[in-house]
Protein backbone atom coordinates (compact mmCIF):
# COMPACT_ATOMS: atom_id res chain seq x y z
CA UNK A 1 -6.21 -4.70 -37.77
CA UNK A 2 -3.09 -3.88 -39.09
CA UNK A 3 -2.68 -0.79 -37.63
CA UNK A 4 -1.22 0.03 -33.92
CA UNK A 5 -2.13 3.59 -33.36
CA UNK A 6 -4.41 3.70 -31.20
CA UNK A 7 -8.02 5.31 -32.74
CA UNK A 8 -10.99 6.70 -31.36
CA UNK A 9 -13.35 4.07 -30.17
CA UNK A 10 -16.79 4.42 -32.72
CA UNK A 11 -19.79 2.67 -32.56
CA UNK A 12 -20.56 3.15 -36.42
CA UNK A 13 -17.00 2.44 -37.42
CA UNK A 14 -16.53 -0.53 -35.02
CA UNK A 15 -19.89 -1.87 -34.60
CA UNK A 16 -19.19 -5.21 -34.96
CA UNK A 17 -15.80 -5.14 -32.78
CA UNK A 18 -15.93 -7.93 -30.15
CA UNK A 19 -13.42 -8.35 -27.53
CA UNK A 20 -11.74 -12.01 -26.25
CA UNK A 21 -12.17 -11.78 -22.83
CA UNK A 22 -10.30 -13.78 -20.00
CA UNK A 23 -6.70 -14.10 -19.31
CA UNK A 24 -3.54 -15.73 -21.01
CA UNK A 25 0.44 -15.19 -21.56
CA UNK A 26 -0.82 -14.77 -25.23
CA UNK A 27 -2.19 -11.59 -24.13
CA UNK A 28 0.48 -10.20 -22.37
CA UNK A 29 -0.49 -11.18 -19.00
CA UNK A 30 2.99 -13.37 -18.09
CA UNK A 31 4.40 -10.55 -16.05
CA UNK A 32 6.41 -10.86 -12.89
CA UNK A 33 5.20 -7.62 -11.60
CA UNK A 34 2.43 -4.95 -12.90
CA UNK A 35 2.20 -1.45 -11.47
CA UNK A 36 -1.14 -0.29 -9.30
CA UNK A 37 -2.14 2.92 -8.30
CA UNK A 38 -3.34 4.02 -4.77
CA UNK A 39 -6.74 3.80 -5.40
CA UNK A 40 -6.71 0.08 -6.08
CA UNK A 41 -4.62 -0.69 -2.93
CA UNK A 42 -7.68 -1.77 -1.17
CA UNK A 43 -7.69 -4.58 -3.25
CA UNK A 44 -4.48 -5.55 -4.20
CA UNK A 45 -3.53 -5.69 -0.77
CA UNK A 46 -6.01 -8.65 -0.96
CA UNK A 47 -3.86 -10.66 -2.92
CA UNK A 48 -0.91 -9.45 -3.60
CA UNK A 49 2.48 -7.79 -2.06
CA UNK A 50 2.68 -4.55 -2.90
CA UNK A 51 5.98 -2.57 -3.39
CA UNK A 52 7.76 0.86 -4.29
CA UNK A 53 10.25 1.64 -7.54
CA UNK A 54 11.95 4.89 -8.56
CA UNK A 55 11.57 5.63 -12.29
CA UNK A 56 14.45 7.45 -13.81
CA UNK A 57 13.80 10.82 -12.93
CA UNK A 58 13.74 9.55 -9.11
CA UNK A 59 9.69 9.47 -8.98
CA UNK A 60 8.00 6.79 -7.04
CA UNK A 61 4.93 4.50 -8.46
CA UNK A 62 3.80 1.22 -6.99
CA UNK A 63 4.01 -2.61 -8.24
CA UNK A 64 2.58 -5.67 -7.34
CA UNK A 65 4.63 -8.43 -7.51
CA UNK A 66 2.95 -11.50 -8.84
CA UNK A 67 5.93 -14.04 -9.52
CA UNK A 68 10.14 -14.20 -9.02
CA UNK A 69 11.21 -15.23 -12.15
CA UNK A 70 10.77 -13.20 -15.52
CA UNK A 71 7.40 -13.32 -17.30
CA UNK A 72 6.50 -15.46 -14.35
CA UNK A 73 2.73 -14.91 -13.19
CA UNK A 74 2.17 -17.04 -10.53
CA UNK A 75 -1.48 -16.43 -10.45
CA UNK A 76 -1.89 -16.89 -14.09
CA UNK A 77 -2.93 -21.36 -15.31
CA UNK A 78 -4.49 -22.80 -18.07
CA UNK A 79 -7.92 -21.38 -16.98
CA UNK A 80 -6.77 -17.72 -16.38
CA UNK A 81 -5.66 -15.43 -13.69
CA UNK A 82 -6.68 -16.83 -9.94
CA UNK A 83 -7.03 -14.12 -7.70
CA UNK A 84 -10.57 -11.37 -6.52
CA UNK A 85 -9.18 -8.88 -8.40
CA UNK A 86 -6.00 -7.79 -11.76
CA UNK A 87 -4.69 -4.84 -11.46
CA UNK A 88 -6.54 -2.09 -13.27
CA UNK A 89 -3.75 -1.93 -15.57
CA UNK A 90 -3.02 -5.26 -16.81
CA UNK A 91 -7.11 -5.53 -17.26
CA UNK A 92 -7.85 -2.58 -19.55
CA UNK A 93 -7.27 -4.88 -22.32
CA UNK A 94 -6.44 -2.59 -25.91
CA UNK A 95 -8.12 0.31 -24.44
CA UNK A 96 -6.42 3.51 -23.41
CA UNK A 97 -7.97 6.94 -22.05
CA UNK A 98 -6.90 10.19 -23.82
CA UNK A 99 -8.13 13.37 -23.69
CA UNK A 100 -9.00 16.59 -25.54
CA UNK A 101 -9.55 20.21 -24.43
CA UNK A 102 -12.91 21.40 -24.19
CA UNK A 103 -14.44 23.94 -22.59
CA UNK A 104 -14.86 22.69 -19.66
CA UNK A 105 -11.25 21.39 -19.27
CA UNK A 106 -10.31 18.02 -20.98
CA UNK A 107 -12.72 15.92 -22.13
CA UNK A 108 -11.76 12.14 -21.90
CA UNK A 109 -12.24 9.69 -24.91
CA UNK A 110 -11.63 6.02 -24.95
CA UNK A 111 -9.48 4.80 -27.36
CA UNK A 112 -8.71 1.49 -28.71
CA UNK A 113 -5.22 -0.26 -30.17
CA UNK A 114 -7.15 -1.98 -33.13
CA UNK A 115 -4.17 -4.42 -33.55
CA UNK A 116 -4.27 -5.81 -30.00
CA UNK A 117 -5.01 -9.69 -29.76
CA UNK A 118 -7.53 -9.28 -27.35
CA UNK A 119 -9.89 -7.87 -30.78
CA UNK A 120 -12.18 -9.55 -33.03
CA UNK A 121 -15.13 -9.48 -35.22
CA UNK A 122 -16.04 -13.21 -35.23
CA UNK A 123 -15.28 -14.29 -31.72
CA UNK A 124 -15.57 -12.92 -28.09
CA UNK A 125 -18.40 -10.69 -26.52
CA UNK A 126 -19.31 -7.55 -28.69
CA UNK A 127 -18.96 -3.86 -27.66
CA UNK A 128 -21.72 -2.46 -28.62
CA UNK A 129 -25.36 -3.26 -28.27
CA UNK A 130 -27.48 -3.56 -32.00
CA UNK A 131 -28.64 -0.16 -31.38
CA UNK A 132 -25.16 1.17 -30.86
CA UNK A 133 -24.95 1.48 -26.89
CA UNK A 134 -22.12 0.29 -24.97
CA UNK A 135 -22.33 -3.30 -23.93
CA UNK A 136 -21.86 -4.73 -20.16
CA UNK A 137 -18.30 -5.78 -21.25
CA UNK A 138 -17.62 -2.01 -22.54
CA UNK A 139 -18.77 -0.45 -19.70
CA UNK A 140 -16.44 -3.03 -17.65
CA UNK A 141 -13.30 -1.83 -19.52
CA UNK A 142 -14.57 1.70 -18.98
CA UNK A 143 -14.56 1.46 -15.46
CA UNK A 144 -11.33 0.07 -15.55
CA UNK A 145 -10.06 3.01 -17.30
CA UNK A 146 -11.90 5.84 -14.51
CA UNK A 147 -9.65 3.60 -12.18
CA UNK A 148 -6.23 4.09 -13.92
CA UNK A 149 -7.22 7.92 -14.38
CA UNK A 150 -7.89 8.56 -11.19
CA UNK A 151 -5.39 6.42 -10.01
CA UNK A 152 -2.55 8.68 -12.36
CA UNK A 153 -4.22 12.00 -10.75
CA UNK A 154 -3.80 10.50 -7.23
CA UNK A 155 -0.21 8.82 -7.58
CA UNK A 156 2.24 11.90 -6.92
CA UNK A 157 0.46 13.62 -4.17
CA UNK A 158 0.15 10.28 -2.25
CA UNK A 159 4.49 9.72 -2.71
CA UNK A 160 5.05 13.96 -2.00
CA UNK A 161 3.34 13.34 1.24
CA UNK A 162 5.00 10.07 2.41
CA UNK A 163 7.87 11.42 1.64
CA UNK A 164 7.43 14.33 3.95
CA UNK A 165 5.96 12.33 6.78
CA UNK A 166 9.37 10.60 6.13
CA UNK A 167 7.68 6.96 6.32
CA UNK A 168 9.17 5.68 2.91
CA UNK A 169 12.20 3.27 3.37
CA UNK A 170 14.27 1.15 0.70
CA UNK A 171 13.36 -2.15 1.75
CA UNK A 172 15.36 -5.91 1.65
CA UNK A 173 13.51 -8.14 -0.26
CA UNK A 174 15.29 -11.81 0.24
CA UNK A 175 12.79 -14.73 -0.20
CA UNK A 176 13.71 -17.96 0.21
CA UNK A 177 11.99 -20.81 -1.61
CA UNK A 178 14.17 -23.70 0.18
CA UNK A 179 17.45 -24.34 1.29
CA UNK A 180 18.51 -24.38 -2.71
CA UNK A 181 16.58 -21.62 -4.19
CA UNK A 182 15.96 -18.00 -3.36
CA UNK A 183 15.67 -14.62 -4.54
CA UNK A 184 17.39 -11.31 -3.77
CA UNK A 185 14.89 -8.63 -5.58
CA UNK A 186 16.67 -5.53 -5.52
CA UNK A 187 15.44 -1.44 -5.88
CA UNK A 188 11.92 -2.08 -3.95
CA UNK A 189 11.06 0.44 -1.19
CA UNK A 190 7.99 0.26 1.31
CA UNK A 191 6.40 1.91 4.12
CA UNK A 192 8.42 1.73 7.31
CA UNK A 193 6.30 0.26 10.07
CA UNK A 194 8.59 1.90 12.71
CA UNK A 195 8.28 5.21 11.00
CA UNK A 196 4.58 5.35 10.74
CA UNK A 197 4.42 4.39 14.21
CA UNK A 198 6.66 7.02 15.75
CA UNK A 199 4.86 10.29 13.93
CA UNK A 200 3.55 12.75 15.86
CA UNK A 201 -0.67 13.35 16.09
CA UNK A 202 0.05 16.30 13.64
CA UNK A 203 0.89 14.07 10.99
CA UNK A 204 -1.08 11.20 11.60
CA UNK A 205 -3.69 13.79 11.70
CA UNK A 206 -2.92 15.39 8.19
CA UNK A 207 -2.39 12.01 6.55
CA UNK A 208 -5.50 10.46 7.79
CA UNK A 209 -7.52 13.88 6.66
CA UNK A 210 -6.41 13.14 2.94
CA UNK A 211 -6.88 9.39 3.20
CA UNK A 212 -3.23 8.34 2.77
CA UNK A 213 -2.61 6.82 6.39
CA UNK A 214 -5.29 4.20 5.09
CA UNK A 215 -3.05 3.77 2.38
CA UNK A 216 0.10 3.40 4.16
CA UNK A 217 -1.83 0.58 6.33
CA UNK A 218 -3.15 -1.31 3.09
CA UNK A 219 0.62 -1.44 1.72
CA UNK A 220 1.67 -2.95 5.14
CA UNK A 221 -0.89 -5.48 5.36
CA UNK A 222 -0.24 -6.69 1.54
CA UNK A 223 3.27 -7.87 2.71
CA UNK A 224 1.62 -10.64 4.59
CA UNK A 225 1.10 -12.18 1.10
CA UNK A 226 4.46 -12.68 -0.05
CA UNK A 227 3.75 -16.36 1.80
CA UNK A 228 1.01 -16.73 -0.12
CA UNK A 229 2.73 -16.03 -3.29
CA UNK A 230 6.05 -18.67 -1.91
CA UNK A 231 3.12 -20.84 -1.59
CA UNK A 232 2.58 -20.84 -5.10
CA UNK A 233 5.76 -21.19 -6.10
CA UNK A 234 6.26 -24.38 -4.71
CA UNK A 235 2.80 -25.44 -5.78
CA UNK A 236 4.40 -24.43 -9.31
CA UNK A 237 7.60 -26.34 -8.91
CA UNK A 238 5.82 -29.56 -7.44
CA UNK A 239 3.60 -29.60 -10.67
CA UNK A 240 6.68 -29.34 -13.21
């Protein structure tokens, strides 16, 4: 497993692949924040805050925010990550979706990093059933990748049209821990609750029709977890 380019999953070639499921920092899952997609805000708002970056080119994608200090996790222990529901993308594991033109537009493919850690052929669940089906676990990971994919197709025309409604607003993220500690976290945006409520019907209207006022409403409820995730904090410190 050498190699990190990422191949075309096979079930002749890697019939006897197994994946290590579960969650760790040895697989890459001590991460402060992890971005989500609109289609997953249902749950994340669940569990976590979610907030609004600009990449360099000035576009807008969504994070959760799962700790304050770097490669913190707060939702990540000994036994694994403690929360309903990860974030599509820090669950696909080594798998990645790519595509190639067909006929019928692209086609997708699942491919595989066969040098991630997650990848074995002695230990974890296998991917493939004897007879060279996909296993449960496979079909898990698949799933996860339909979520991303949609979620990428989704992503800009959700921002375009919050950004026309005008509802988008940089927003002041100071959390306190105690009288000692806090954190300033700087470049976040959100949804402004006094924005959203003084649109006119014609808006509300249009937003609702394409099922991104329900988003704007998930993004505003997830900020009643940032106590939650204080909580956990000081769970954390009390422990150390």
């Amino acid at each position: 497993m050498e190699n990190s380019k990422p191949v075309l999953l096979d079930n002749v070639a890697h019939h006897d692949l197994r994946i290590i499921t579960g969650h760790s920092a040895a697989f890459g899952d001590a991460v402060n924040q992890v971005r989500v997609f609109p289609n997953e805000f249902a749950e994340v708002q669940r569990e976590y805050p979610i907030f609004f970056r600009r990449d360099e080119e000035g576009a807008f994608y969504a994070i959760a925010l799962l700790g304050f200090d770097r490669d913190e996790n707060l939702f990540l222990d000994g036994k694994g990550w403690n929360a309903r529901y990860v974030p599509a993308g820090q669950n696909r594991g080594p798998f990645l979706l790519g595509f190639r033109e067909g006929t019928d537009g692209d086609a997708p493919m699942m491919l595989i990093d066969p040098a991630h850690p997650r990848l074995s052929r002695s230990a974890g669940a296998p991917l493939f059933l004897p007879h060279g089906g996909n296993a449960p676990v496979l079909e898990g990971y698949l799933q996860v990748l339909r979520t991303l994919h949609g979620g990428l197709g989704l992503n800009d025309a959700v921002f375009a049209a919050w950004l026309e409604a005008g509802i988008l607003a940089p927003v002041k993220v100071d959390i306190r821990i105690d009288d000692a500690t806090g954190y300033d976290i700087p470049d976040l945006f959100s949804i402004s609750g006094e924005a959203l409520a003084g649109l006119d019907g014609a808006v509300l209207a249009s937003l609702n029709a394409r099922g991104y006022l329900g988003l704007a409403f998930h993004v505003l409820a997830s900020l009643g977890n940032v106590p939650h995730l204080i909580a956990l904090k000081n769970r954390k410190r009390q422990g150390a």
